[in-house]
N, C-alpha and C. Protein backbone atom coordinates (compact mmCIF):
# COMPACT_ATOMS: atom_id res chain seq x y z
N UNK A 1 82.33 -93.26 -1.70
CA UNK A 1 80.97 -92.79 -1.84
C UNK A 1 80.64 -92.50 -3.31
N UNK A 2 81.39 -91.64 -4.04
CA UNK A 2 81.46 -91.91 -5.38
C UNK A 2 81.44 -92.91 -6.41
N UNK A 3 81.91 -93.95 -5.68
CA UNK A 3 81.81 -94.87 -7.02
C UNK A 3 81.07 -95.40 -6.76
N UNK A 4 80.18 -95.67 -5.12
CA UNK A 4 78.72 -96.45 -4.81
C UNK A 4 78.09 -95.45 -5.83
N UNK A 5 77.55 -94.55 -5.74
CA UNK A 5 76.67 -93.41 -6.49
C UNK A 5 76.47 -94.11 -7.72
N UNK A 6 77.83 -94.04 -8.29
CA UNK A 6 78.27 -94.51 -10.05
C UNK A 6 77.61 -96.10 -10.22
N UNK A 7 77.60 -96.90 -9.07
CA UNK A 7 77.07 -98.07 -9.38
C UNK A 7 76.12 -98.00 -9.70
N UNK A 8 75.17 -96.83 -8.71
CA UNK A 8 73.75 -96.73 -8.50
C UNK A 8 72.90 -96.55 -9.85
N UNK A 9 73.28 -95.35 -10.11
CA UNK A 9 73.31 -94.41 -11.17
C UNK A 9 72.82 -95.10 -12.77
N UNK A 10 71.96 -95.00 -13.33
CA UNK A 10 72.17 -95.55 -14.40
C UNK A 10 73.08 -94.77 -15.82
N UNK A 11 73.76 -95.27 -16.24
CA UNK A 11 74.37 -94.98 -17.33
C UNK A 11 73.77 -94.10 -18.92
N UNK A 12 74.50 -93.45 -18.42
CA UNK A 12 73.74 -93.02 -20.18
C UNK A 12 74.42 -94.04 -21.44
N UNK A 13 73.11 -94.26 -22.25
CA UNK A 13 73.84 -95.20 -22.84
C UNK A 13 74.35 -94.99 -24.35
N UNK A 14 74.47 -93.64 -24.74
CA UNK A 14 74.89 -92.84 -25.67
C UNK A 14 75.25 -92.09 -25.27
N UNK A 15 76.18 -90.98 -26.57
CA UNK A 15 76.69 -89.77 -26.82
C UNK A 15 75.79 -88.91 -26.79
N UNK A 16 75.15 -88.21 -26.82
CA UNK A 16 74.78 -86.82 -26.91
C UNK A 16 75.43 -86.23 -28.35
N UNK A 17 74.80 -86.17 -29.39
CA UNK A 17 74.84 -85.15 -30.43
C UNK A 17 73.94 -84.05 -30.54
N UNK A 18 74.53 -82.90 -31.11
CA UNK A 18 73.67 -81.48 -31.36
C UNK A 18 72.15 -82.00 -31.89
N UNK A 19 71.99 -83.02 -32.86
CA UNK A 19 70.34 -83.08 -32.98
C UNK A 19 69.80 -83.74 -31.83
N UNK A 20 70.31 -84.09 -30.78
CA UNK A 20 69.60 -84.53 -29.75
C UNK A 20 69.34 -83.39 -28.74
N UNK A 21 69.34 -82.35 -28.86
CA UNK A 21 69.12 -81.44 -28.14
C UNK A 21 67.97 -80.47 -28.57
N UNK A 22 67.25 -79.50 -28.15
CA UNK A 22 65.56 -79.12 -28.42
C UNK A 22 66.90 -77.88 -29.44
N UNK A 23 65.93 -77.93 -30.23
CA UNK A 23 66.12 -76.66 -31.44
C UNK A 23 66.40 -75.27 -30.46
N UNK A 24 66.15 -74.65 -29.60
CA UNK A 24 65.99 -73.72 -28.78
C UNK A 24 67.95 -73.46 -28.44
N UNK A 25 68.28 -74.72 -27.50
CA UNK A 25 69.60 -75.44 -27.13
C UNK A 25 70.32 -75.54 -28.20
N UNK A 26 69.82 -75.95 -29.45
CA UNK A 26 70.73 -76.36 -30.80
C UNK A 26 71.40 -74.49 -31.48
N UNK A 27 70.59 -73.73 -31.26
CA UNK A 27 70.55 -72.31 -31.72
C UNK A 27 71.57 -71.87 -31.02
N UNK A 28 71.56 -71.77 -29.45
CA UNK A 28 72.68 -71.49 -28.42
C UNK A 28 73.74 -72.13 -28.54
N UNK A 29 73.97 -73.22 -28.73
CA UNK A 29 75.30 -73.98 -28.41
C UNK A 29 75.68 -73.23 -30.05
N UNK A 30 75.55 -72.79 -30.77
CA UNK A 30 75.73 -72.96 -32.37
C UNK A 30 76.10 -71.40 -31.96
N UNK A 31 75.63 -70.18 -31.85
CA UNK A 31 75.82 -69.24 -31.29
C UNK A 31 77.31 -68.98 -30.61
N UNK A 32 77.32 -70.06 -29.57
CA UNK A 32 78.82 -70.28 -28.92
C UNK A 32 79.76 -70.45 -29.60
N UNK A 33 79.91 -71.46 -30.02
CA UNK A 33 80.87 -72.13 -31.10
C UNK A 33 81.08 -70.89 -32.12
N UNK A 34 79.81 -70.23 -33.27
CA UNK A 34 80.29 -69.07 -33.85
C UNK A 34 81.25 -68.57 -33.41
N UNK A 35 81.01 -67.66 -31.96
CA UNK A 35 81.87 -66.77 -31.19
C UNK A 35 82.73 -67.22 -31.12
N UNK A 36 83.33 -68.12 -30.87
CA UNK A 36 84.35 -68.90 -30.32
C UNK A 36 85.40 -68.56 -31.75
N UNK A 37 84.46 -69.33 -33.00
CA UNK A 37 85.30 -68.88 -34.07
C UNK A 37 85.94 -67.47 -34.67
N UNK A 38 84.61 -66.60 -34.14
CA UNK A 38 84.95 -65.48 -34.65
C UNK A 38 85.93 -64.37 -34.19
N UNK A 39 86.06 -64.88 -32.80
CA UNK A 39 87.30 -64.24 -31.49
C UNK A 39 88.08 -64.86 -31.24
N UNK A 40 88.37 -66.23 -32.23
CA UNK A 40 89.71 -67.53 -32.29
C UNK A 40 90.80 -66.79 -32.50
N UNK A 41 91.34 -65.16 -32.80
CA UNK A 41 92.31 -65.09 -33.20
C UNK A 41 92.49 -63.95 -32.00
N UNK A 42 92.02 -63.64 -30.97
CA UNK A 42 91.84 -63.18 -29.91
C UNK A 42 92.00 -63.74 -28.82
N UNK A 43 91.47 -65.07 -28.65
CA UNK A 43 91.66 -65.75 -27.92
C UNK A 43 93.02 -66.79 -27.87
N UNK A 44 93.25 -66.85 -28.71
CA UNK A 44 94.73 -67.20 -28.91
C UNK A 44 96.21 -66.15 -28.42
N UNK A 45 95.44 -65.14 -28.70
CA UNK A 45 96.01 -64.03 -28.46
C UNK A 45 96.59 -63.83 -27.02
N UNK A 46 95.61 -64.26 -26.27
CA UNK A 46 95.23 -64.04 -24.52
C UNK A 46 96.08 -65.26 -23.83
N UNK A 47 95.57 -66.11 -24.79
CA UNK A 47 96.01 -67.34 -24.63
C UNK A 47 98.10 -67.44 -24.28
N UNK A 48 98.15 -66.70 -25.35
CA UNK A 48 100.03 -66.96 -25.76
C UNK A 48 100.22 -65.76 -24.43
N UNK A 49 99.93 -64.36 -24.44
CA UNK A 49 99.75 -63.60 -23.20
C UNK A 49 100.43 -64.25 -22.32
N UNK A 50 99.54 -65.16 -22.13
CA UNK A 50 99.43 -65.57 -20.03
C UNK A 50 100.32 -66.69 -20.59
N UNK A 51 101.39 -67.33 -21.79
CA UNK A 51 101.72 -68.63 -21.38
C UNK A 51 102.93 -68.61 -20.51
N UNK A 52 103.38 -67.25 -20.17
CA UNK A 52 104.67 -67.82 -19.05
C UNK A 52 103.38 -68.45 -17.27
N UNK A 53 102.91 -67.81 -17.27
CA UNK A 53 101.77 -68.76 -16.72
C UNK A 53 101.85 -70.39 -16.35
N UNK A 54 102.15 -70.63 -15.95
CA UNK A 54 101.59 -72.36 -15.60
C UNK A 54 100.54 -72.59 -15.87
N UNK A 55 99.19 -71.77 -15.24
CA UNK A 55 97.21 -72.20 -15.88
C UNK A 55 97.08 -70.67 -16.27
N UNK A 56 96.25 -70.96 -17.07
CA UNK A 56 95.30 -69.91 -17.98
C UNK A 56 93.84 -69.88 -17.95
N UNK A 57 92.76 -69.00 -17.49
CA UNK A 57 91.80 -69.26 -17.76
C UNK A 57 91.22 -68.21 -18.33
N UNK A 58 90.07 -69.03 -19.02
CA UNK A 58 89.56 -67.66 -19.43
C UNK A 58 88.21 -67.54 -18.68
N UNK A 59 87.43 -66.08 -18.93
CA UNK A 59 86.34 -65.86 -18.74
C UNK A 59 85.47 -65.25 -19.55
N UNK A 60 83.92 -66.00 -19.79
CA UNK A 60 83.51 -65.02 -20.75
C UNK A 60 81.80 -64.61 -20.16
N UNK A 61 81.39 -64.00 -21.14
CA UNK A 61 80.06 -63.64 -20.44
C UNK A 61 78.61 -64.76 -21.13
N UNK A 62 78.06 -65.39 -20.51
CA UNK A 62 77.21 -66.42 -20.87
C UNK A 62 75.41 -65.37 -20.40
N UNK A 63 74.81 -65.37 -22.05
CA UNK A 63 73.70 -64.59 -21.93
C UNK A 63 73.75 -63.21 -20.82
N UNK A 64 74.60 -62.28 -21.23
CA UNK A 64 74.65 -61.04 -20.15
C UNK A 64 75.71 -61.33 -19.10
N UNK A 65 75.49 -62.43 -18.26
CA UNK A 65 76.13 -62.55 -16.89
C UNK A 65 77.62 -63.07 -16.94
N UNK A 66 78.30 -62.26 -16.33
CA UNK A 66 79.14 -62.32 -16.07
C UNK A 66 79.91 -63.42 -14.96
């Protein structure tokens, strides 16, 4: 059923880069990524934590919600 769909489906026929996205979207995703950098040594942190672990996930809060 899936790969009928995929036949169906038309293809995107590019990548997706950050200027292809509305300035609004470009602000947020850029926002993320900051964070990401700025708690990289935290998250690594969490990361090494859990590695006797087999999976690791994380969770974070996206605009408020949890």
């Amino acid at each position: 059923m899936n790969l009928l769909a995929d036949l169906l489906c038309e293809a995107t026929p590019h990548v997706l880069t950050l200027d292809s996205y509305p300035a609004a979207h470009q602000a947020e995703i850029k926002a993320v990524l900051a964070d990401f950098d700025r708690y990289k040594g935290q998250i690594e942190q969490r990361i090494k934590a859990q590695s006797s672990a087999q999976r690791t996930k994380l969770f974070f809060s996206w605009n408020g919600q949890q």
